[in-house]
Protein backbone atom coordinates (compact mmCIF):
# COMPACT_ATOMS: atom_id res chain seq x y z
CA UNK A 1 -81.94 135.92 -44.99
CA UNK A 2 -83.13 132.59 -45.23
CA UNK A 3 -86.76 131.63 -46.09
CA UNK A 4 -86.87 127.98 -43.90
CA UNK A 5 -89.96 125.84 -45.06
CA UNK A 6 -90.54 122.16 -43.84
CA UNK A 7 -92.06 121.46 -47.17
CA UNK A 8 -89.55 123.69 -49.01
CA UNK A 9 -87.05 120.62 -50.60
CA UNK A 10 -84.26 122.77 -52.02
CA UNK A 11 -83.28 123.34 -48.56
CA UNK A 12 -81.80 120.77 -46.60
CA UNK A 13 -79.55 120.61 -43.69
CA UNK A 14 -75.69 120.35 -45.51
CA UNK A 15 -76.97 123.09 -48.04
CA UNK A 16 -77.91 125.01 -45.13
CA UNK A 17 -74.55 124.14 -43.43
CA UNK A 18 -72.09 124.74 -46.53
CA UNK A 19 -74.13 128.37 -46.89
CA UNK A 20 -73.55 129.43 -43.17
CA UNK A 21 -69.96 128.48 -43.81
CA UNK A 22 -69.76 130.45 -46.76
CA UNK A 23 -70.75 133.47 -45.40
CA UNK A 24 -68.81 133.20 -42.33
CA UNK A 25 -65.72 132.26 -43.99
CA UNK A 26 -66.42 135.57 -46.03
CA UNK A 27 -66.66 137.82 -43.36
CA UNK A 28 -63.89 136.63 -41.77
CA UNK A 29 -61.82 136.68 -44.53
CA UNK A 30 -62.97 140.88 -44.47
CA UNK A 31 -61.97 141.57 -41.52
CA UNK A 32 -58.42 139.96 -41.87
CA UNK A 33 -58.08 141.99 -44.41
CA UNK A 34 -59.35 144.85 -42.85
CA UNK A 35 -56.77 144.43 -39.95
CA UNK A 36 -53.78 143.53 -42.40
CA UNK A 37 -54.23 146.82 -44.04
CA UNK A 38 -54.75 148.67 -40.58
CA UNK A 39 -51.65 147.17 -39.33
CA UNK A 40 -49.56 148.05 -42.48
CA UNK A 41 -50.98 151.75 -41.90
CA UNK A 42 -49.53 151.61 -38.13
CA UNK A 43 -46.29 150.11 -39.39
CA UNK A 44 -45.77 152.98 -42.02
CA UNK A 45 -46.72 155.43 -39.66
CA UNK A 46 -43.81 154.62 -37.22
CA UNK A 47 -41.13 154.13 -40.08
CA UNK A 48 -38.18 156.77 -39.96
CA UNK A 49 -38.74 158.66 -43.51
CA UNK A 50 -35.24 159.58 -43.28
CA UNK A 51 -34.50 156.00 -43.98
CA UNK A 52 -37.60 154.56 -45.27
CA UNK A 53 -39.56 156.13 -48.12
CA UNK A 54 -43.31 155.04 -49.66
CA UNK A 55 -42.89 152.99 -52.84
CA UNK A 56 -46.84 153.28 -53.16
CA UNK A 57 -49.12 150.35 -53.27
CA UNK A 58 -48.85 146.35 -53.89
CA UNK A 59 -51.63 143.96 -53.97
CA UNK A 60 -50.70 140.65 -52.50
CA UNK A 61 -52.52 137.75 -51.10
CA UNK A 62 -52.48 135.37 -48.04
CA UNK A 63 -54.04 131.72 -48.15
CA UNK A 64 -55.76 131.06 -45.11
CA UNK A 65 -57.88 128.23 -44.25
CA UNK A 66 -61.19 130.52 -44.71
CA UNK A 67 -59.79 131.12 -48.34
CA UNK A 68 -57.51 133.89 -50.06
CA UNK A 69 -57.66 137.18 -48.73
CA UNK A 70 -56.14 139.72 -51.16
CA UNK A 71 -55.04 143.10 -49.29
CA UNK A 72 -53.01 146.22 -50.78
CA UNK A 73 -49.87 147.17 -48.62
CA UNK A 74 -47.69 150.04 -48.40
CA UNK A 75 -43.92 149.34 -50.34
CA UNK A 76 -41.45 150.65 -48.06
CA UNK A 77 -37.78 151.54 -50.13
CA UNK A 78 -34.40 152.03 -48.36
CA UNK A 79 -33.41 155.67 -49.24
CA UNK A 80 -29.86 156.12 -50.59
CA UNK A 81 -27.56 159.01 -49.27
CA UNK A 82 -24.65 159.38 -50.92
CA UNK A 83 -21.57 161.47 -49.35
CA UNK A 84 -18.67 162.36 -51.23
């Protein structure tokens, strides 16, 4: 991962800090987005398709502290019955 060197000078301890947060803000930012998309799934899943039908796909984002995590999410549409 990391090569650590006492002599090595481009490494010092808030480069080494802002780096761990990077990646960790990164993966967490994953697996939001990895549970958004799971929980949209779930949500579709119990829909009545009588009454709700899949629009397809729309790519939206959510601003968290850890940064912007951009998901896709199922576009539910009311369906229309008409009686005459």
């Amino acid at each position: 991962m990391y090569s650590l060197s006492l002599n090595n000078t481009d490494l010092d301890f808030k480069t080494l800090e802002r780096k761990i947060y990077k990646t960790v803000c990164d993966i967490a930012c994953s697996c939001l987005k990895d549970t958004l998309e799971r929980l949209d799934m779930m949500l579709m899943a119990r829909r009545d398709p009588k009454e709700y039908r899949n629009k397809g796909l729309k790519k939206t984002s959510v601003h968290t502290v850890m940064g912007t995590v951009e998901y896709r999410r199922k576009r539910p549409e009311t369906v229309h019955i008409f009686v005459r």
